[in-house]
Protein backbone atom coordinates (compact mmCIF):
# COMPACT_ATOMS: atom_id res chain seq x y z
CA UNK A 1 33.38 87.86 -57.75
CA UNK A 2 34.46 89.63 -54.40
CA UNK A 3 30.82 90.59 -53.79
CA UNK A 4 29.57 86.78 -54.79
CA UNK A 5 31.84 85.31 -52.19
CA UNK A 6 30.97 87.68 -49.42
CA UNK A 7 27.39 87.15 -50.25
CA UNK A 8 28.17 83.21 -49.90
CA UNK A 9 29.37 83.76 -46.74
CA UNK A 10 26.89 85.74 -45.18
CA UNK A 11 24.60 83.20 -46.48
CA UNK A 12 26.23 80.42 -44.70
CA UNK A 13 26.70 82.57 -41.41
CA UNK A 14 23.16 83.06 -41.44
CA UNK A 15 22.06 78.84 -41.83
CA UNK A 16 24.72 77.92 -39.78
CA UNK A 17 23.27 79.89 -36.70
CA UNK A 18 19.90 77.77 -36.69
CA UNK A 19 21.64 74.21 -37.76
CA UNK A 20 20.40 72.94 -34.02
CA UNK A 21 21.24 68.88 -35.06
CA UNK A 22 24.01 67.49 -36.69
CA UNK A 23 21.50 65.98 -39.70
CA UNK A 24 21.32 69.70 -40.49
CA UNK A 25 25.17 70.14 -40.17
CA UNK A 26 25.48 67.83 -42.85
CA UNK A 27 23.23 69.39 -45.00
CA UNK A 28 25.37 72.40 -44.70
CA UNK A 29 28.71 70.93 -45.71
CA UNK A 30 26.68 69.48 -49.12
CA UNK A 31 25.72 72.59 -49.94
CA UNK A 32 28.64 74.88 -50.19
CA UNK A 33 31.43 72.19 -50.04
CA UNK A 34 29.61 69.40 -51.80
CA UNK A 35 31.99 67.67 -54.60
CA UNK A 36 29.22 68.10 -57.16
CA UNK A 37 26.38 71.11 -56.50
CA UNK A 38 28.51 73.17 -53.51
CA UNK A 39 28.37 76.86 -53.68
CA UNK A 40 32.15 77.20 -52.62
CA UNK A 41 33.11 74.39 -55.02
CA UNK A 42 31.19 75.86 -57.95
CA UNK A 43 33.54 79.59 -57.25
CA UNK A 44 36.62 76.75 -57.61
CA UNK A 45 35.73 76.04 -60.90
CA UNK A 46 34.90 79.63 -62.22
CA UNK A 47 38.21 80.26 -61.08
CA UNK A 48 39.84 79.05 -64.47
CA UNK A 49 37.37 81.71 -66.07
CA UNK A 50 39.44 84.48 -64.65
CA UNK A 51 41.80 87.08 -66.14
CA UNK A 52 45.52 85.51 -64.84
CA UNK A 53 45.95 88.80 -62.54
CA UNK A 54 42.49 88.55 -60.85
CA UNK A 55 42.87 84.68 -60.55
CA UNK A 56 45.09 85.07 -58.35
CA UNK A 57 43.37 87.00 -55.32
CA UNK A 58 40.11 85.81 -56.16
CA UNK A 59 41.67 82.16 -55.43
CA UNK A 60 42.84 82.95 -52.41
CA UNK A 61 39.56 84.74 -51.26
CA UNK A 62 38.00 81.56 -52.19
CA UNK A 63 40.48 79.34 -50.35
CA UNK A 64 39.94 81.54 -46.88
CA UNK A 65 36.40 81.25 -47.54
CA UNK A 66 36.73 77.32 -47.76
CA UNK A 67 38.99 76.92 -44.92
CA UNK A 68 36.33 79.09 -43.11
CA UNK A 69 33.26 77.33 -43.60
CA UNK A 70 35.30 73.85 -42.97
CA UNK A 71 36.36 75.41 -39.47
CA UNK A 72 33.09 76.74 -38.89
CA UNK A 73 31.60 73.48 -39.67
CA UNK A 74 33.44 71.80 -37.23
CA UNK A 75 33.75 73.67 -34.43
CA UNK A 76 29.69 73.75 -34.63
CA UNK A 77 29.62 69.49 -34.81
CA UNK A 78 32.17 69.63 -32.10
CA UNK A 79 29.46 71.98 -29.79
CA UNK A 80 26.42 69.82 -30.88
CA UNK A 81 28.23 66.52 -29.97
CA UNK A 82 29.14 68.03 -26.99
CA UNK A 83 25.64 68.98 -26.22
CA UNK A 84 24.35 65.71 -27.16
CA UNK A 85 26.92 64.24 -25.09
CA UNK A 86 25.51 66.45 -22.16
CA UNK A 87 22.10 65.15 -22.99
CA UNK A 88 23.02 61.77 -22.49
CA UNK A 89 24.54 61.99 -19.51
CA UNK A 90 21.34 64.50 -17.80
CA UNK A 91 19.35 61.11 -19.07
CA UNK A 92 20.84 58.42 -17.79
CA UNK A 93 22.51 60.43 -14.79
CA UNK A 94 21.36 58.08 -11.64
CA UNK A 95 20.91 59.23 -8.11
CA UNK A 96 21.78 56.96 -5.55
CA UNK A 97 20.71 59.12 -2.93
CA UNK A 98 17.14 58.62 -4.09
CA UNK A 99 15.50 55.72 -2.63
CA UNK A 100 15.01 52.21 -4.92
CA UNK A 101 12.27 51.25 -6.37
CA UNK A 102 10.70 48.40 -5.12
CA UNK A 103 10.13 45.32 -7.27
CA UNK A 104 6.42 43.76 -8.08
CA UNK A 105 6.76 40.56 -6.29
CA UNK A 106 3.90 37.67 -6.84
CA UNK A 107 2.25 36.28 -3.86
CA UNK A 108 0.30 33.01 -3.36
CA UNK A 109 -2.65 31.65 -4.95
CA UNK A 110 -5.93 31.78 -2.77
CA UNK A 111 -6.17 28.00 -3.10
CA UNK A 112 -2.69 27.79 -1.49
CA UNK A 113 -3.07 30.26 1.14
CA UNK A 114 -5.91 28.50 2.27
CA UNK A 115 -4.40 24.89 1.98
CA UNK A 116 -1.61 25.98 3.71
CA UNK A 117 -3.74 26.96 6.44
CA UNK A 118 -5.67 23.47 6.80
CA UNK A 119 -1.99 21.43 6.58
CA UNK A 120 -0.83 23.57 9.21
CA UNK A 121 -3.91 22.70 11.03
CA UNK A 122 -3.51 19.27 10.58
CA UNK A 123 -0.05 18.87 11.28
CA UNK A 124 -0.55 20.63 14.42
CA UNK A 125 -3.03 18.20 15.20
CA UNK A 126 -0.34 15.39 14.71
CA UNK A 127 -1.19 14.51 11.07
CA UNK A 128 1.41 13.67 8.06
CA UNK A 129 0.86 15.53 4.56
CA UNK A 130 0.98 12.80 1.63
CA UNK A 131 0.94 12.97 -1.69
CA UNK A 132 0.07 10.65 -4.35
CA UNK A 133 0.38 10.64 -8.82
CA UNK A 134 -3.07 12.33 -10.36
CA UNK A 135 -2.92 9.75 -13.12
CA UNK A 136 -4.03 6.09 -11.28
CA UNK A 137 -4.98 3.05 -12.32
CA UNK A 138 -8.58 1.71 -12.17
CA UNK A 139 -7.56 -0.37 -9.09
CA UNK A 140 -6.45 2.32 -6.70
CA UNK A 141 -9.23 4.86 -8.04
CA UNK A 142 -12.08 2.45 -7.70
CA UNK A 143 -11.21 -1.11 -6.66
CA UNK A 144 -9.48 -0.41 -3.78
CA UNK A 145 -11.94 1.66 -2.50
CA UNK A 146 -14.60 -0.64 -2.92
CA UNK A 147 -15.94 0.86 -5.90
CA UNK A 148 -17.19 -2.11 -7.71
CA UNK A 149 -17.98 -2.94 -11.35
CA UNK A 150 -20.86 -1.61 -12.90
CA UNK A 151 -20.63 1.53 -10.05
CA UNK A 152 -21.65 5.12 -12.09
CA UNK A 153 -18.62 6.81 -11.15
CA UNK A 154 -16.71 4.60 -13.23
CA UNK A 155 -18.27 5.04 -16.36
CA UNK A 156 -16.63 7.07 -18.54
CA UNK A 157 -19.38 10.43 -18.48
CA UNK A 158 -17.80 10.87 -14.78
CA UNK A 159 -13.96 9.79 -15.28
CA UNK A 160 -11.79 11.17 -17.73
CA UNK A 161 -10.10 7.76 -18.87
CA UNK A 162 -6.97 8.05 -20.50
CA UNK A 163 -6.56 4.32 -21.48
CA UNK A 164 -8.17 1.52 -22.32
CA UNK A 165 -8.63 -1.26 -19.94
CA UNK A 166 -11.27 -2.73 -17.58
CA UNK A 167 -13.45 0.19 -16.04
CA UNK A 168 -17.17 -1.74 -14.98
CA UNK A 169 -15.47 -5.71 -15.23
CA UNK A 170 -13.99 -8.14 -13.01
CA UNK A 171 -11.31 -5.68 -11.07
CA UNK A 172 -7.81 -6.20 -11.44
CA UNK A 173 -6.12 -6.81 -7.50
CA UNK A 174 -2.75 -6.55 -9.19
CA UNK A 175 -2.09 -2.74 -9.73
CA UNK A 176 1.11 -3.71 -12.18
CA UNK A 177 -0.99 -5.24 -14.32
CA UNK A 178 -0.71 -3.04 -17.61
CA UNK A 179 -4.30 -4.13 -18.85
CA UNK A 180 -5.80 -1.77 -15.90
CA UNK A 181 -7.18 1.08 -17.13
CA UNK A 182 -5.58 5.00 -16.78
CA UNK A 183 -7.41 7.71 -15.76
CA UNK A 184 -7.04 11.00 -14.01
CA UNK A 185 -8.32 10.27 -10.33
CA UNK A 186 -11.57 10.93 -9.29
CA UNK A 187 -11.11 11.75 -5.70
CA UNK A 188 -7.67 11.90 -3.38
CA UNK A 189 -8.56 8.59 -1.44
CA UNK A 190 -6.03 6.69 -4.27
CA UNK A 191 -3.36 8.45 -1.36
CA UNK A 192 -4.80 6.31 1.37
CA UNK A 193 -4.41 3.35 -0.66
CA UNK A 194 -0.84 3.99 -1.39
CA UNK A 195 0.33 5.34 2.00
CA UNK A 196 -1.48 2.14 3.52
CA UNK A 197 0.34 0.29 1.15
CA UNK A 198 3.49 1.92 2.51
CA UNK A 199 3.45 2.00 5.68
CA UNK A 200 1.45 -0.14 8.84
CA UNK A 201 -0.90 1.41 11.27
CA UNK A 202 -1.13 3.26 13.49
CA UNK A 203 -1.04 6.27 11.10
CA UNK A 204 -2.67 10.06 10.69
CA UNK A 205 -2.19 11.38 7.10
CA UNK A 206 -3.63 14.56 4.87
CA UNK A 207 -3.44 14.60 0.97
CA UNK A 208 -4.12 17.76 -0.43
CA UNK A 209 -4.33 17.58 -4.16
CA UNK A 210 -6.24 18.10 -7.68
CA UNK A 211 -8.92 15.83 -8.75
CA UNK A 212 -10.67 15.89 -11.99
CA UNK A 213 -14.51 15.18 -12.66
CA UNK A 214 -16.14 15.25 -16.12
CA UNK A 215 -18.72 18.37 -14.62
CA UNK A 216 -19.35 21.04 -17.13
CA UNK A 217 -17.78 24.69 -15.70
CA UNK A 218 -20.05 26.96 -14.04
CA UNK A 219 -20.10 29.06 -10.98
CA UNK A 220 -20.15 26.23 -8.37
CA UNK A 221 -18.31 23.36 -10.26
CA UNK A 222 -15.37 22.41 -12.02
CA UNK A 223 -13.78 19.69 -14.08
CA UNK A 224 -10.77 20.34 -11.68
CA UNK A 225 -10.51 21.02 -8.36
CA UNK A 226 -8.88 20.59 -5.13
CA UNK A 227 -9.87 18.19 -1.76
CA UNK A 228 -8.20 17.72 1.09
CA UNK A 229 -8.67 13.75 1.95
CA UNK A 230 -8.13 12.76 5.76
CA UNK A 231 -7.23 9.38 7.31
CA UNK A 232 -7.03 7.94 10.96
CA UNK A 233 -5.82 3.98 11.42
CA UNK A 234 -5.76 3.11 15.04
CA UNK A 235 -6.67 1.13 17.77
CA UNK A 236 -10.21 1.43 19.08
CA UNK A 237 -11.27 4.23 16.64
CA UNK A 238 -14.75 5.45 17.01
CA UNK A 239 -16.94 7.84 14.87
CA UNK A 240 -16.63 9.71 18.24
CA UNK A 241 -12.84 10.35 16.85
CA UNK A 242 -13.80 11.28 13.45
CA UNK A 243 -16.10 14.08 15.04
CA UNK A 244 -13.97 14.88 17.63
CA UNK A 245 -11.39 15.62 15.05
CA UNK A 246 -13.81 17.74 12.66
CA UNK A 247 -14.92 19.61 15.55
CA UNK A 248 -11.41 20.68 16.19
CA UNK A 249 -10.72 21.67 12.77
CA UNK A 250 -13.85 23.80 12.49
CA UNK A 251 -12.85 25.72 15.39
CA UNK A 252 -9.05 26.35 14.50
CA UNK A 253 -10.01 27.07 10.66
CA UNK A 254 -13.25 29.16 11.71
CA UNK A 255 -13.25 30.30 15.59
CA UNK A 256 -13.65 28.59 18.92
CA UNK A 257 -17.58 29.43 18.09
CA UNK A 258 -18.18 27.14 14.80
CA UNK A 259 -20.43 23.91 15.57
CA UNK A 260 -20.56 20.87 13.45
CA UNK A 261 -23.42 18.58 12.81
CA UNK A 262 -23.38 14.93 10.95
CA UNK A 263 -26.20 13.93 8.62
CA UNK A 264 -26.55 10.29 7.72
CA UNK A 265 -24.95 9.55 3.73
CA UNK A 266 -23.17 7.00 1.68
CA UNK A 267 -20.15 6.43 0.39
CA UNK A 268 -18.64 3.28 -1.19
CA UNK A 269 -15.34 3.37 0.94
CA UNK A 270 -16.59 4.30 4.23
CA UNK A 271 -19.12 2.61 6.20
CA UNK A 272 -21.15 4.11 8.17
CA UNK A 273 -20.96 7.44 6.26
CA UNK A 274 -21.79 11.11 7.15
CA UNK A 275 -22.28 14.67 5.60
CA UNK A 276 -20.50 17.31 7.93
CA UNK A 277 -21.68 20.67 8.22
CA UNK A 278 -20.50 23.53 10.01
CA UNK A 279 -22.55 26.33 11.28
CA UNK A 280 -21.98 29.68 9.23
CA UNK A 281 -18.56 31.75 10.05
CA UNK A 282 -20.67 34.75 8.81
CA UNK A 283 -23.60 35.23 11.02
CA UNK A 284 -23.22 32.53 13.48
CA UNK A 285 -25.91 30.18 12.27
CA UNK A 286 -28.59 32.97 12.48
CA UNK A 287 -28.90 32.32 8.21
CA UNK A 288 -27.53 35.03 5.81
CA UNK A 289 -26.45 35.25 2.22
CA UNK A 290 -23.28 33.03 2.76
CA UNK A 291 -25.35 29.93 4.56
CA UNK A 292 -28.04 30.17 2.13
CA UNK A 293 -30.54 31.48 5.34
CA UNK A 294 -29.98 27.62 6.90
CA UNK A 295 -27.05 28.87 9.48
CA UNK A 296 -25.05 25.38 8.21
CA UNK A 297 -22.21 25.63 5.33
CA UNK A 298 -21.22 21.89 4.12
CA UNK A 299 -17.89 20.87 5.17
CA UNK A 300 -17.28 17.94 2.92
CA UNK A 301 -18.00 13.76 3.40
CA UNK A 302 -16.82 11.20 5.90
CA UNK A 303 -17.09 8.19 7.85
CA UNK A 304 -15.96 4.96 9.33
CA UNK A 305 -13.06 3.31 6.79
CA UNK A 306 -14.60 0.19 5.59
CA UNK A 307 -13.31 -3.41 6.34
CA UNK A 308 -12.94 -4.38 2.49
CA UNK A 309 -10.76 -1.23 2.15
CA UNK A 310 -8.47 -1.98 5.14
CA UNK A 311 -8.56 -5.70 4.19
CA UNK A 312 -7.33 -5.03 0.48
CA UNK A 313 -4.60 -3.66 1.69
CA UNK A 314 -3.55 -6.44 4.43
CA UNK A 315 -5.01 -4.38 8.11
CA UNK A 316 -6.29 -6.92 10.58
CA UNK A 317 -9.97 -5.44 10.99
CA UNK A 318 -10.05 -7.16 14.25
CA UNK A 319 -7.37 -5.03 15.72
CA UNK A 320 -7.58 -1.60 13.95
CA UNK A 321 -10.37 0.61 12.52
CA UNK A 322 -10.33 4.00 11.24
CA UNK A 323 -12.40 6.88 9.94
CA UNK A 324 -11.46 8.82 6.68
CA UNK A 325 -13.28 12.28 5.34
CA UNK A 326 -12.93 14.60 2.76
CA UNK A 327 -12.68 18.33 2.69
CA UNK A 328 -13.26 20.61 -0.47
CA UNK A 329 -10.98 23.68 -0.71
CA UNK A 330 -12.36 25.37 -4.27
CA UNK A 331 -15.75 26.14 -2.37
CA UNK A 332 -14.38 26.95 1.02
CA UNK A 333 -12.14 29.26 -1.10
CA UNK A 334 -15.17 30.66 -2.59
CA UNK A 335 -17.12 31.12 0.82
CA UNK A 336 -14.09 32.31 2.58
CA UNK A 337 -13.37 35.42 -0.18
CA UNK A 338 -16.80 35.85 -1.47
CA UNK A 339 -16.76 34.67 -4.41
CA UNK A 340 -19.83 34.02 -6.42
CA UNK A 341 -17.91 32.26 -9.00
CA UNK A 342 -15.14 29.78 -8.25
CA UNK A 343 -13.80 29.65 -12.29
CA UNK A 344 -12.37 32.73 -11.07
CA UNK A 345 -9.85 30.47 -9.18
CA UNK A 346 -8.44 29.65 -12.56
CA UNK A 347 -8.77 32.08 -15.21
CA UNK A 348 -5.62 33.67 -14.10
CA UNK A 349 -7.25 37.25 -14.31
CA UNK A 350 -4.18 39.68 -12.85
CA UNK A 351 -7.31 42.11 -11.73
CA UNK A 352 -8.32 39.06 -9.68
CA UNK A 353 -5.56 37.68 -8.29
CA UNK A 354 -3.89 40.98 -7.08
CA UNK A 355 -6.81 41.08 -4.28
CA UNK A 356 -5.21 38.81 -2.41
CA UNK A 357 -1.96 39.97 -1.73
């Protein structure tokens, strides 16, 4: 029985050397103290097989043995915990001597950089930035701007309507009215309406803002995209103002270089109207890939306010005139960062995006 127990304990001397985790520890403990199958527990019970003067030795070999392999046990948890402890701290140990990390921080949308560049512009120039709702009824997105019945831009294959109501009938000169039909506005001339509406001449507004058109996406259009609409009520305005004024931007937004030219065009709320063009920031006007070979980029529409449209909203036409144009920032975005394709804008493509910041 002597040699059984030493042979036990060599045993358990030997495993107990390579138990490197505690999951092993405890696999130790079931088999030689375990209530059921342990090696040390199974000498216990033989115990009872013994002569009465060899019980008694043999028990108390078995006892030391016990009392060995429990101490052993636990002094080799307490090491491992301790090691493990160690581990954990090595881990999550910090060193503040070592310089932070610096956070990812977003930056600002093309679009915004660059209409944040024309308002300053503008407001340098002694303009006011407006704003206006992008849902309007039909009488500030057509009737006010002298957009008659029966026009194509009201029909419903250019406007996404929201409501019913009258689009192409007799217009509705009370904007309360809750028969006039909703829509999503076609252009940001509604803000003229209301700021008129607001406030008297003289006056010099911007409203930047999205407008929605029902054009299919592809590299050069979108069903929503972003204009910059100008307005100028004052005494004695000319179309001399309106290109002074152009001419000005051009230069600020482009370089003291940049020419503009006016071609002859037609819009409902502006009479006479123009096309502006600017000659090409790239190559001066010599033609390249940017300019299309023509040396001109178009700038956007304008022209002389019309009467109706100042009449509508109570301006004596006698005493004040004004001139009105619109800008459109998704292409000059496009031309600006050459970009070939301006759904890029909005397809919120991280790979994209991070160019600009």
């Amino acid at each position: 029985m002597h040699e059984r127990l030493d042979e036990i304990r060599r045993q358990f001397d030997a495993e107990l050397a390579v138990a490197g985790d505690l999951a092993s520890l405890a696999a130790l403990h079931d088999k030689y103290l375990g209530r059921r199958s342990g090696l040390v527990t199974a000498a216990i019970r033989e115990l009872g097989k013994l002569p009465p003067e060899e019980r008694r030795t043999v028990g108390r070999a078995v006892n030391e043995l016990k009392d060995a392999i429990e101490a052993a046990l636990l002094a080799r948890r307490q090491q491992l915990e301790a090691r493990a402890e160690e581990e954990k701290f090595e881990r999550e140990r910090l060193d503040i001597t070592l310089p932070g990390l610096k956070p990812l921080l977003g930056h600002l949308h093309p679009i915004t950089l660059i209409r944040e560049r024309i308002e300053d512009i503008f407001v340098a120039m002694g303009y006011a930035i407006e704003d206006g709702p992008e849902v309007e009824t039909s009488y500030y997105n057509f009737d006010a701007l002298n957009i008659p019945p029966g026009h194509p831009a009201r029909e419903s294959q250019d406007t996404f309507y929201l409501s019913n109501g009258p689009r192409s009938d007799e217009p509705r000169r009370d904007p309360a009215r809750s028969e006039q039909a909703l829509a999503l506005r076609t252009q940001t001339s509604t803000v003229q309406i209301r700021a008129l509406e607001r406030r008297r001449p003289p006056l010099r507004i911007i409203a930047p803002g999205k407008v929605f058109r029902r054009d299919t996406p592809d590299p050069t259009h979108n069903p929503m995209f972003f204009q910059v609409e100008g307005l100028t009520i004052d005494r004695h305005i000319s179309l001399g103002d309106l290109k002074g004024t152009l001419d000005e931007f051009v230069k600020r937004m482009f370089g003291p270089q940049t020419r503009t030219r006016f071609r002859p065009s037609y819009f409902p709320f502006t009479e006479p109207s123009a096309e502006v063009d600017f000659s090409c920031f790239v190559c001066g006007g010599r033609g390249c890939r940017i300019c299309k070979g023509s040396g001109w980029i178009e700038l956007g529409g304008s022209g002389m306010v019309h009467p109706r449209v100042l009449r509508g909203v109570g301006i004596d036409t006698e005493e004040f005139t004004g001139f009105a144009f619109g800008l459109g920032l998704d292409r000059m975005v496009g031309l600006m960062y050459g970009l070939d394709d301006i759904r890029l804008l909005y397809e919120n493509d991280l790979r994209f995006l991070q160019q600009f910041g």
